[in-house]
C-alpha atoms as a PDB file:
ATOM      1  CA  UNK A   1     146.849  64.987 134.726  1.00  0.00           C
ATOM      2  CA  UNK A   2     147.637  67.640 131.676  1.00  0.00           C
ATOM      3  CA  UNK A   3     148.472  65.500 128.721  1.00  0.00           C
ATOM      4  CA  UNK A   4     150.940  68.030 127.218  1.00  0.00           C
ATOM      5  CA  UNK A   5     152.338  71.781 127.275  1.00  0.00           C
ATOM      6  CA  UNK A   6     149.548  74.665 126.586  1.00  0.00           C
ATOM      7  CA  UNK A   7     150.372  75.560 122.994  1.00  0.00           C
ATOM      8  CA  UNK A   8     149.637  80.084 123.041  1.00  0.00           C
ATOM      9  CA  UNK A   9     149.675  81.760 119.018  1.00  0.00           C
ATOM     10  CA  UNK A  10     150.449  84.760 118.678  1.00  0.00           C
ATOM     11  CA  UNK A  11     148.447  86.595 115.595  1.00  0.00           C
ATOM     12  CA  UNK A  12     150.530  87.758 112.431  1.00  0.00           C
ATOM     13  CA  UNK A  13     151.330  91.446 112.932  1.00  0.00           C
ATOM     14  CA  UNK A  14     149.411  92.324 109.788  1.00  0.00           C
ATOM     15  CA  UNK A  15     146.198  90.466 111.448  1.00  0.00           C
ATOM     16  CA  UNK A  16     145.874  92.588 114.833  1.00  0.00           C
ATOM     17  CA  UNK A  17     146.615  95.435 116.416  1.00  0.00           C
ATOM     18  CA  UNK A  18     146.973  94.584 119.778  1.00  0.00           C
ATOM     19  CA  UNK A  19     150.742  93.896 120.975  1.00  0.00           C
ATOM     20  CA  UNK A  20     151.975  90.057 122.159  1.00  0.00           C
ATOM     21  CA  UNK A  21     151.607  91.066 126.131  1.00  0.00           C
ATOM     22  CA  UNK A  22     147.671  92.161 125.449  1.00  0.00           C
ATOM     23  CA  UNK A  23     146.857  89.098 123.172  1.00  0.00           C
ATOM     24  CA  UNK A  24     148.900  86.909 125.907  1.00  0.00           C
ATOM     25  CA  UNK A  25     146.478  88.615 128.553  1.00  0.00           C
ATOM     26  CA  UNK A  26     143.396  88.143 126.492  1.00  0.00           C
ATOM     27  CA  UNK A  27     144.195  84.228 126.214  1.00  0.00           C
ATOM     28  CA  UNK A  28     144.629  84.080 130.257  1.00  0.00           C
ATOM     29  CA  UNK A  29     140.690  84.936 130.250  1.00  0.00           C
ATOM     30  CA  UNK A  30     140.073  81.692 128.837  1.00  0.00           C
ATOM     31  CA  UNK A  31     143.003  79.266 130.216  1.00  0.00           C
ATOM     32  CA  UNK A  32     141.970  77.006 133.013  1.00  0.00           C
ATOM     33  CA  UNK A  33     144.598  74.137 133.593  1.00  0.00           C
ATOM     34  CA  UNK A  34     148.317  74.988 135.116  1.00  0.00           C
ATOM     35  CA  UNK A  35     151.218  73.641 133.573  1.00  0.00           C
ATOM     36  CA  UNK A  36     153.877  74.109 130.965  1.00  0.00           C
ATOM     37  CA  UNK A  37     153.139  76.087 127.753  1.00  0.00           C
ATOM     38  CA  UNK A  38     154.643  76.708 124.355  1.00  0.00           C
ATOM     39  CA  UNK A  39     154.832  80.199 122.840  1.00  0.00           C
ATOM     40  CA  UNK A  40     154.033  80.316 119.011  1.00  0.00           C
ATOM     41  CA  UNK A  41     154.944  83.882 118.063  1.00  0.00           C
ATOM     42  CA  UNK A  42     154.684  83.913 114.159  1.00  0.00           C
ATOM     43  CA  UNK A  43     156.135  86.334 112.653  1.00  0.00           C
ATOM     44  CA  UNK A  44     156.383  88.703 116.022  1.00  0.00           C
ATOM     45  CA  UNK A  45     160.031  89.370 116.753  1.00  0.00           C
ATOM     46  CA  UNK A  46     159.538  89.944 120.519  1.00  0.00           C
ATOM     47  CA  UNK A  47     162.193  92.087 122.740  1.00  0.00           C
ATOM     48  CA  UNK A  48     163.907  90.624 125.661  1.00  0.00           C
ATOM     49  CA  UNK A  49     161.694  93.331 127.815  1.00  0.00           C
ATOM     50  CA  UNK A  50     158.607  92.011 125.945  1.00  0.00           C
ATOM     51  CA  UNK A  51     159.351  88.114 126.467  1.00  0.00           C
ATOM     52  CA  UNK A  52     160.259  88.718 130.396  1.00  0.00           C
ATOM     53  CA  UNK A  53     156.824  90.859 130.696  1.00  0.00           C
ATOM     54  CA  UNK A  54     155.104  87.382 129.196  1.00  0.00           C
ATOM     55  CA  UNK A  55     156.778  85.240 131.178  1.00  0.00           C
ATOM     56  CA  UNK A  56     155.878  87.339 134.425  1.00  0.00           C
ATOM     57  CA  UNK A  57     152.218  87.247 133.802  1.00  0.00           C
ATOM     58  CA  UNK A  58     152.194  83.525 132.479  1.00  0.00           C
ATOM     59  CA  UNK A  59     153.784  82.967 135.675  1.00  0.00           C
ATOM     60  CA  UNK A  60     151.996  84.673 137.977  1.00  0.00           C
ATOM     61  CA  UNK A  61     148.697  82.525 136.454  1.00  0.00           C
ATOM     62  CA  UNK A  62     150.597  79.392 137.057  1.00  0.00           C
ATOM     63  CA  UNK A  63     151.756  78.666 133.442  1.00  0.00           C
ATOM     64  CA  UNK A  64     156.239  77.696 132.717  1.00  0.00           C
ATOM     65  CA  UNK A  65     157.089  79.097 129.567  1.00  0.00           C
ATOM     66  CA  UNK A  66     158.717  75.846 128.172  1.00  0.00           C
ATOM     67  CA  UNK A  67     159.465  76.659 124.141  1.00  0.00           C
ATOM     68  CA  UNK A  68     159.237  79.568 121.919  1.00  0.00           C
ATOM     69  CA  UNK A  69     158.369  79.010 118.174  1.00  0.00           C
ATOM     70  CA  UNK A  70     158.863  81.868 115.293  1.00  0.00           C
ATOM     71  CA  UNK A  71     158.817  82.153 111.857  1.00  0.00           C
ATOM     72  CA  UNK A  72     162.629  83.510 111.465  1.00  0.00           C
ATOM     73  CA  UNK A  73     165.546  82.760 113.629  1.00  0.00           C
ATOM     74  CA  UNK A  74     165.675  86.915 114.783  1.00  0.00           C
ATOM     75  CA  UNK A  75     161.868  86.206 116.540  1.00  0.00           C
ATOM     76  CA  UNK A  76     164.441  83.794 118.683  1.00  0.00           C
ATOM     77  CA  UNK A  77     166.833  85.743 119.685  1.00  0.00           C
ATOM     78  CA  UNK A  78     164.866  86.903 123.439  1.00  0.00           C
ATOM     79  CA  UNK A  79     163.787  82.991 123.862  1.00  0.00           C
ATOM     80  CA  UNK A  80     167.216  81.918 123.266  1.00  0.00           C
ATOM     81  CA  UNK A  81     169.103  84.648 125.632  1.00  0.00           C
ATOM     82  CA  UNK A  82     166.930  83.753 128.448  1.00  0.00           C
ATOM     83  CA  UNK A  83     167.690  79.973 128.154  1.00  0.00           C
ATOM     84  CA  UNK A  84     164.480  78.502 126.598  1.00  0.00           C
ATOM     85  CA  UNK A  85     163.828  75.933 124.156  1.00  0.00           C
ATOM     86  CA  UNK A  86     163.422  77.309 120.757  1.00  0.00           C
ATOM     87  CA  UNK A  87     162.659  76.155 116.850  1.00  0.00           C
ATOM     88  CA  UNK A  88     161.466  77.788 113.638  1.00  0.00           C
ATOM     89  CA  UNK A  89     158.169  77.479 112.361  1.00  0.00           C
ATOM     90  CA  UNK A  90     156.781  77.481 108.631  1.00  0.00           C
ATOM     91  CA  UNK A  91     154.574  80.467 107.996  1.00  0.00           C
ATOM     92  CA  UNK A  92     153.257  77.626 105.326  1.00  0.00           C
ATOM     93  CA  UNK A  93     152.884  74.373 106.436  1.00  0.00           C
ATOM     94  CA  UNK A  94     153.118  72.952 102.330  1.00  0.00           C
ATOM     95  CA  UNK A  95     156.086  75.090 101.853  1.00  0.00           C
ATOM     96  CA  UNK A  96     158.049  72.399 104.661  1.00  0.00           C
ATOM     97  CA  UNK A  97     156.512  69.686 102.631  1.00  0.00           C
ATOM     98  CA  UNK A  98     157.481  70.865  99.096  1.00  0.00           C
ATOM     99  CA  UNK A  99     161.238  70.808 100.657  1.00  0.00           C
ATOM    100  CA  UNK A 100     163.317  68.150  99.324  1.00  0.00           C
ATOM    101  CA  UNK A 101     166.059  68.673 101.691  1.00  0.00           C
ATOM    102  CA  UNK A 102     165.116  71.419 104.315  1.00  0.00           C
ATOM    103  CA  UNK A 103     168.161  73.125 105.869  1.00  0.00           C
ATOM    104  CA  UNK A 104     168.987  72.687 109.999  1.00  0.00           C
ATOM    105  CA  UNK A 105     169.938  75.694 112.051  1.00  0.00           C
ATOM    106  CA  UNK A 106     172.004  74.962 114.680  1.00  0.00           C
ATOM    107  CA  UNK A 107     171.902  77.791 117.061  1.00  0.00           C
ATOM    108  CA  UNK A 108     175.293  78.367 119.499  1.00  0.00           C
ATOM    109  CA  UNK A 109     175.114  80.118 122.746  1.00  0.00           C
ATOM    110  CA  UNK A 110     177.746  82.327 123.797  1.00  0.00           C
ATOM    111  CA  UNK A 111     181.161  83.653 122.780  1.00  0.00           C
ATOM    112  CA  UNK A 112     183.616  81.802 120.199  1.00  0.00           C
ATOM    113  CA  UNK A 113     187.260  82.539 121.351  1.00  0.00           C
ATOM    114  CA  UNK A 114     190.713  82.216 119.559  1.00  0.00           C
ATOM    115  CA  UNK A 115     191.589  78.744 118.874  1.00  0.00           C
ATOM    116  CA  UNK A 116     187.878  77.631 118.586  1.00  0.00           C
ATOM    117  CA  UNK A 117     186.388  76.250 115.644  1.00  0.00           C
ATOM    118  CA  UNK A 118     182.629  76.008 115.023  1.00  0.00           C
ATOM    119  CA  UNK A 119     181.650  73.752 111.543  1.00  0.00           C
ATOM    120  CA  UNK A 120     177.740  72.759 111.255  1.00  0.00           C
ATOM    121  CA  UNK A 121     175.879  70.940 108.437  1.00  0.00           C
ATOM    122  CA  UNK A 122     172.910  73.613 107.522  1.00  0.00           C
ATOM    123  CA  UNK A 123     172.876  77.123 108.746  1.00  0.00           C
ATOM    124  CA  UNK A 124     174.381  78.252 112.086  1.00  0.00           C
ATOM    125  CA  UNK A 125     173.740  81.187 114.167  1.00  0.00           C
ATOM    126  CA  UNK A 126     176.000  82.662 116.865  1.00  0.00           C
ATOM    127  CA  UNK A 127     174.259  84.372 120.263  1.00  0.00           C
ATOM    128  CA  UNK A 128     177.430  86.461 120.934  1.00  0.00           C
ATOM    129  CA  UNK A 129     181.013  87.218 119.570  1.00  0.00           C
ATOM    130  CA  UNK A 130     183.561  85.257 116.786  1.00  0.00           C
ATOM    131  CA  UNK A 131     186.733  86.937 118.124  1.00  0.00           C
ATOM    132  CA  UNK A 132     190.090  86.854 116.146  1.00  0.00           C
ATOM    133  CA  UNK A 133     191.228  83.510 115.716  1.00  0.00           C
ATOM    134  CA  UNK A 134     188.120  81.821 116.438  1.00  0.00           C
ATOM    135  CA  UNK A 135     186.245  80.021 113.138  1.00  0.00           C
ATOM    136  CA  UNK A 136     183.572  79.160 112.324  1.00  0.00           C
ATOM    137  CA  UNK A 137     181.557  77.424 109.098  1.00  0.00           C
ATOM    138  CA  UNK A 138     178.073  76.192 107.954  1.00  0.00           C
ATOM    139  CA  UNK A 139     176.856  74.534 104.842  1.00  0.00           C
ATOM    140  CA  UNK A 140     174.338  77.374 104.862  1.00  0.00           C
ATOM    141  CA  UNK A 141     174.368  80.890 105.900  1.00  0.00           C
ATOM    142  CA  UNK A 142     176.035  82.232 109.075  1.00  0.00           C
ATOM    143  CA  UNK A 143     174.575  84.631 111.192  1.00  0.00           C
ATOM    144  CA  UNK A 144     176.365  86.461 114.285  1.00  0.00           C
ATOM    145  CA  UNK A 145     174.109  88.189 116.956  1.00  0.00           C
ATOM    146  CA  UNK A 146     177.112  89.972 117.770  1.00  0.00           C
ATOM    147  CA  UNK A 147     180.492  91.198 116.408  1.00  0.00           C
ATOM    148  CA  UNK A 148     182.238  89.087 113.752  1.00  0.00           C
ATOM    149  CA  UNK A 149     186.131  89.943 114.162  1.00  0.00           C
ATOM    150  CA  UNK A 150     187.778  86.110 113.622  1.00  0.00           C
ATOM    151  CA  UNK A 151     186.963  83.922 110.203  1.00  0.00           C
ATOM    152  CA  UNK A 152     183.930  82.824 108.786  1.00  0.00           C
ATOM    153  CA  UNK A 153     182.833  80.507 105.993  1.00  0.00           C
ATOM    154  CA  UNK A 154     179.166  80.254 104.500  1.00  0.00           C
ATOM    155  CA  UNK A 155     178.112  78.002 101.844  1.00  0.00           C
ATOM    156  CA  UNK A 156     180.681  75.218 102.729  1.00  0.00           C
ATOM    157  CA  UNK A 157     180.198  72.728  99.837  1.00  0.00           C
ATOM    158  CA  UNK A 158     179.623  75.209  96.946  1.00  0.00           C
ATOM    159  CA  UNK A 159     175.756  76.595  98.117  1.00  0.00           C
ATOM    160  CA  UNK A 160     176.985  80.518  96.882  1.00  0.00           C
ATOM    161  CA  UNK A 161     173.269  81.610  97.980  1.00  0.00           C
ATOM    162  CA  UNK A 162     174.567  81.502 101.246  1.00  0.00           C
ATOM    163  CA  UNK A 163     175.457  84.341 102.711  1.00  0.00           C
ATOM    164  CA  UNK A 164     176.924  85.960 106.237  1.00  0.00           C
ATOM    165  CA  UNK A 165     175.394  88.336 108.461  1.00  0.00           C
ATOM    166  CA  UNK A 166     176.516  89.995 111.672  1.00  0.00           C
ATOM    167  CA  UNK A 167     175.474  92.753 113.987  1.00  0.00           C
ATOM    168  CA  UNK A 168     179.102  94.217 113.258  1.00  0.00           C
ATOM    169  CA  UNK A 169     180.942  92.493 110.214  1.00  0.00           C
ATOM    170  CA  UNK A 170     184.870  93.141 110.670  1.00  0.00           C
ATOM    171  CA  UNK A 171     186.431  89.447 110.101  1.00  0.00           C
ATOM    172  CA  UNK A 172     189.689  88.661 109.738  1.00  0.00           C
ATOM    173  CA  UNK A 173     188.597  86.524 106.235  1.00  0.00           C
ATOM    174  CA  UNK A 174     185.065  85.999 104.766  1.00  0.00           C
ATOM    175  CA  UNK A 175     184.748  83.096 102.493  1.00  0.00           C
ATOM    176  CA  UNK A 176     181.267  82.105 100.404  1.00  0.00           C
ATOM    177  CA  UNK A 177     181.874  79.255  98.713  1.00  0.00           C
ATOM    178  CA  UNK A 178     184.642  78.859  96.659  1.00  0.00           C
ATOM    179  CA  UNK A 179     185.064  83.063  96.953  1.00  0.00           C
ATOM    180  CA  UNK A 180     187.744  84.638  99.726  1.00  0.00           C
ATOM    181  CA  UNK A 181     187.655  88.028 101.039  1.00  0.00           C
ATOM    182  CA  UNK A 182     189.336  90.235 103.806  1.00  0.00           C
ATOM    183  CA  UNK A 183     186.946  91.880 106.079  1.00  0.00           C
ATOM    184  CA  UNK A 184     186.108  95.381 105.477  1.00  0.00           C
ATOM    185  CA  UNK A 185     188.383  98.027 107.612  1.00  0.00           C
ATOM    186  CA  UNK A 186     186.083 100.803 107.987  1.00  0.00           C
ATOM    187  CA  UNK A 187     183.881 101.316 110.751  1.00  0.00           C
ATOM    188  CA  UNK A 188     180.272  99.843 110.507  1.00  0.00           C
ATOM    189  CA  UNK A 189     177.465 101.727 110.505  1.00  0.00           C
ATOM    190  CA  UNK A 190     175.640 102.218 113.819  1.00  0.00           C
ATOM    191  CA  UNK A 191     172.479 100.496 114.353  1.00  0.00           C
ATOM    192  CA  UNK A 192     172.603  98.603 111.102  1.00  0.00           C
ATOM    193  CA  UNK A 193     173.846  95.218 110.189  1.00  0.00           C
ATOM    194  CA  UNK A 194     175.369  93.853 107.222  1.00  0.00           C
ATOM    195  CA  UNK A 195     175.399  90.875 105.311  1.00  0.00           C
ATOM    196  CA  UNK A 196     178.668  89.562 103.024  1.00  0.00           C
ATOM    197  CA  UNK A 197     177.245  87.742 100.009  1.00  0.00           C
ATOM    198  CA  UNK A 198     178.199  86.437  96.146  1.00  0.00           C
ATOM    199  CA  UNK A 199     177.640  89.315  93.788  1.00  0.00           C
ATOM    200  CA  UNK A 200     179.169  88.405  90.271  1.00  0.00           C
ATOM    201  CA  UNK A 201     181.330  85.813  91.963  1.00  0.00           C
ATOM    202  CA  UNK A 202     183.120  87.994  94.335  1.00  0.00           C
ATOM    203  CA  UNK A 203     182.185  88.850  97.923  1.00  0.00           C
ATOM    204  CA  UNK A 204     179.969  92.414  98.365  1.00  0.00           C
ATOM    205  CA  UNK A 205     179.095  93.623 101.564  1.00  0.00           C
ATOM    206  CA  UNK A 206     175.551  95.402 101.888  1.00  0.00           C
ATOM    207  CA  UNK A 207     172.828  95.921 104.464  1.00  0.00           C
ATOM    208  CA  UNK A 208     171.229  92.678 106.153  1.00  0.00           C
ATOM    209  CA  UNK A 209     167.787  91.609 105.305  1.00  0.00           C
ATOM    210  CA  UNK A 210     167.345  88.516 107.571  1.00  0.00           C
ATOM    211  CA  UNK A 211     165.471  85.123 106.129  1.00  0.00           C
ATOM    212  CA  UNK A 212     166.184  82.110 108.071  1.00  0.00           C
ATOM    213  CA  UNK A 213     166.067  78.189 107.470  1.00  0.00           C
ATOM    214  CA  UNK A 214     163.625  75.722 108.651  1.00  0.00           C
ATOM    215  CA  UNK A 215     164.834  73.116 111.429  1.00  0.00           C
ATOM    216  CA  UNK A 216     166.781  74.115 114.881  1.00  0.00           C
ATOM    217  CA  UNK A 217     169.119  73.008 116.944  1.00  0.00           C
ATOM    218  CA  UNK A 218     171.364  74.366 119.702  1.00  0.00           C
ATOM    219  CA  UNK A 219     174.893  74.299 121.094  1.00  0.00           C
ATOM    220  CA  UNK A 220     176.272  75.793 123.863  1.00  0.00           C
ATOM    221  CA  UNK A 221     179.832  77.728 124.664  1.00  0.00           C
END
């Protein structure tokens, strides 16, 4: 009887050359037992096309992708579209340790429609659309894998490091922290995303450079 799920890691992208699906097939050679596995990508952000093409070949040697680990909450993005169990890894493991209080992200599937009203301790992120008159607020940042149109608070509590991303930021109201902004009314930029955060108290809004928490957890819409 297998005592527990195959645990796969990926390489760092600086340490090899070879993509995720050739170091995947490389690590077949020397697998044996069936069962359940768990994916440990580093710092790889795989594609949805990627992650199916590993799952395929895992599967057709008789191994379940069961959990996908990464380094930042965008290498979970594929894992968490396709339904799997996810959670951030430290690209340190004494950096987790020197942590007094490590931050939670809580990761919500789906769309957030009027009237709804998402509030998390920690960091959220959103797998779809805030539409107008939907909230939501974290502790921590908030990130949208989608388009941001309703009302969104970061840094609940007075944290004005945090900081609000989306994939297209038009809210009704941005608030970080103590600091309240309308949503900007020009189109975004295409292919980009932006971030709102605390720039001499008041609320700028610039291009994205995504860093994520430590800890995850998910919700569902």
């Amino acid at each position: 009887m297998q005592a527990g799920p195959h645990h796969l890691r990926l390489t760092t992208q600086a340490r090899s050359s070879a993509s995720a699906l050739e170091e995947v097939s490389a690590w077949l050679n020397s697998a044996s037992e069936l069962g359940s596995l768990w994916l440990h990508c580093s710092d790889r952000v795989l594609t949805l096309p990627e992650l199916r093409a590993i799952q395929d070949l895992l599967g057709g040697a008789g191994l379940l992708v069961e959990r996908v680990q990464a380094e930042t909450a965008l290498g979970l993005v594929a894992a968490a579209a396709l339904g799997l169990e996810t959670s951030l890894s430290q690209p340190d493991a004494t950096a987790e340790l020197e942590r007094a209080e490590p931050q939670r992200l809580t990761i919500h599937r789906g769309t957030l429609r009027s009237g709804d009203h998402l509030e998390v301790e920690g960091s959220l992120l959103v797998l779809g659309d805030v539409n107008p008159g939907a909230r939501v607020s974290a502790a921590g940042d908030v990130r949208i894998w989608g388009r941001l149109r309703g009302v969104a608070h970061a840094g609940r509590g007075g944290n004005t490091k945090a900081r609000i991303v989306a994939l297209q930021l038009r809210p009704l109201q941005l608030r970080i922290a103590g600091a309240v902004a309308r949503g900007p009314d020009d189109q975004p930029p295409a292919g980009f995303c932006e971030q709102a955060v605390l720039q001499g108290g008041a609320i700028a809004i610039e291009p994205a450079e995504p860093q994520w928490p430590t800890e995850t957890g998910s919700t569902s819409g």
